[in-house]
Protein backbone atom coordinates (compact mmCIF):
# COMPACT_ATOMS: atom_id res chain seq x y z
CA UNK A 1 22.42 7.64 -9.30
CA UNK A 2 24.37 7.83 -6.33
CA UNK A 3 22.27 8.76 -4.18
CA UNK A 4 21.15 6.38 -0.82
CA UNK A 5 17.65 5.55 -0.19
CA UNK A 6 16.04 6.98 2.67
CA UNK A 7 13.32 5.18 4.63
CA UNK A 8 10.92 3.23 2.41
CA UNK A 9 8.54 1.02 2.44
CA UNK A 10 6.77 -1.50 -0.33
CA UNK A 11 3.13 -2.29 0.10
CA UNK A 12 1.73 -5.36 -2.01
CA UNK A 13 -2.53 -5.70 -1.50
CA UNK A 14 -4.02 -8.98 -0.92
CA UNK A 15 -7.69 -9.25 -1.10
CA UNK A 16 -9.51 -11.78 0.82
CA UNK A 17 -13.30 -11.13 0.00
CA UNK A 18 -12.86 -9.17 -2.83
CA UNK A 19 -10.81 -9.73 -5.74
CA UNK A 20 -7.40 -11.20 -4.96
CA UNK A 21 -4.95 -9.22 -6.74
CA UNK A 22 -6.86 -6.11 -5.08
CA UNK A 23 -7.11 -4.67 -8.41
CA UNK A 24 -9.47 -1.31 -7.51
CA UNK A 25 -8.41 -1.12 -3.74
CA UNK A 26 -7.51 2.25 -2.90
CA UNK A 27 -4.38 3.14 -0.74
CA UNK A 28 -4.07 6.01 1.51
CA UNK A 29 -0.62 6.30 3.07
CA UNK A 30 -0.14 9.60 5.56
CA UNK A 31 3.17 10.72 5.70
CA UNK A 32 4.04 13.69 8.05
CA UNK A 33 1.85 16.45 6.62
CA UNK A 34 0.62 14.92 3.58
CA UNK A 35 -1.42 12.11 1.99
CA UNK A 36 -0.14 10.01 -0.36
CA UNK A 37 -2.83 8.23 -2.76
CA UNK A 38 -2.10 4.75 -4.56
CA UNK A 39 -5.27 3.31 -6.86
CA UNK A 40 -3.84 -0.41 -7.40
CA UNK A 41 -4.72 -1.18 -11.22
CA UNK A 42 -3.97 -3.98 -13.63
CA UNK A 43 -3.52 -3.89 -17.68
CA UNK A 44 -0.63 -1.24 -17.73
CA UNK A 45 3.06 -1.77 -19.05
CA UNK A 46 2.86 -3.41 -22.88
CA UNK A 47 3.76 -6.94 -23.91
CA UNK A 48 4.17 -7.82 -20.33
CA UNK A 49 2.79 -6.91 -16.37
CA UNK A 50 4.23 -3.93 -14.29
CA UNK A 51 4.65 -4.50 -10.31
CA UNK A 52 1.35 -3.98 -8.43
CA UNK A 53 3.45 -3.25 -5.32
CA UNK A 54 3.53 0.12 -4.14
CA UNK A 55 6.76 1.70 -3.29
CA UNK A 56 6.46 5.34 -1.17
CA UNK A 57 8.80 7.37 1.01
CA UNK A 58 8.23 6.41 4.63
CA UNK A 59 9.38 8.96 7.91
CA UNK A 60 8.86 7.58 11.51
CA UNK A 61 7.49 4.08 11.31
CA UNK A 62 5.55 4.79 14.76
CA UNK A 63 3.68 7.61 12.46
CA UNK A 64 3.32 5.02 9.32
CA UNK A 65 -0.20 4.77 8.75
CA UNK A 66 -2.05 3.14 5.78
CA UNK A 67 -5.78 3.23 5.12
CA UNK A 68 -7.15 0.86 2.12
CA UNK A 69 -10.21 1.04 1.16
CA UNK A 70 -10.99 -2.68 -0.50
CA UNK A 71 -13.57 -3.41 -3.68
CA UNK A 72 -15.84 -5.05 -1.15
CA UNK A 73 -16.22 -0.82 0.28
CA UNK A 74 -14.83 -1.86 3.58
CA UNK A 75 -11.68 0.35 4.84
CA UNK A 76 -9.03 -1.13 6.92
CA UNK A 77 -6.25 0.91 8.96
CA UNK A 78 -3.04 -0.21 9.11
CA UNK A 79 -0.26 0.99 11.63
CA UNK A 80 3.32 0.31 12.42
CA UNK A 81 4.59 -0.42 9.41
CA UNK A 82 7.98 -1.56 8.93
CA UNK A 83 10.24 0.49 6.71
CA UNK A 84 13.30 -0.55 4.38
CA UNK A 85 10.66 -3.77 3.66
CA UNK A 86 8.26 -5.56 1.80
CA UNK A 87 4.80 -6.11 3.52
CA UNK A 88 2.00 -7.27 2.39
CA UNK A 89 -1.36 -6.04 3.59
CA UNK A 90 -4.39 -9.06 3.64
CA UNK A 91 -8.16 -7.91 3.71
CA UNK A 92 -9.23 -8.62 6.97
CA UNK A 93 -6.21 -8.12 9.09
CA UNK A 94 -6.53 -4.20 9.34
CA UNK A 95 -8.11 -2.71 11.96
CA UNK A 96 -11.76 -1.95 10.63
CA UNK A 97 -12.64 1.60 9.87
């Protein structure tokens, strides 16, 4: 593949009240025209444990905007995001929705 990588960006949940691997959060990442929908699980992969992070195509990061909806039922809104890096999004640090 020889292809370069356009803007990305890697999300990895943290739960604070909830469970801390955010296993059941919902993501909700809108990207230009569309909406992008991430449900972070656990148990898939065999013999071992594939990445909870969530890797997605990112455009502007002024216009990167991600919505999770934790197991505790409270949704958080998270703006500005970074691309080309790794960031990790803690319940409770989001701007309540």
């Amino acid at each position: 593949n020889q292809t370069q990588p356009k803007n990305w960006l890697r999300l990895e949940l943290r739960g604070g009240a909830s469970e801390p691997d955010a296993v059941g959060a919902v993501l909700r990442f809108q990207l230009s025209d569309r909406e992008i929908v991430r449900h972070i699980r656990s148990g898939s992969g065999y013999l071992s444990h594939s990445d909870q992070r969530i890797l997605i195509p990112s455009g502007d990061p002024a216009s990167s905007v991600a919505t999770v909806t934790w197991l505790t039922g409270k949704s958080e809104r998270f703006t500005n995001l970074k691309t080309g890096s790794t960031i990790q999004l803690r319940e409770g640090t989001g701007e309540s929705q």
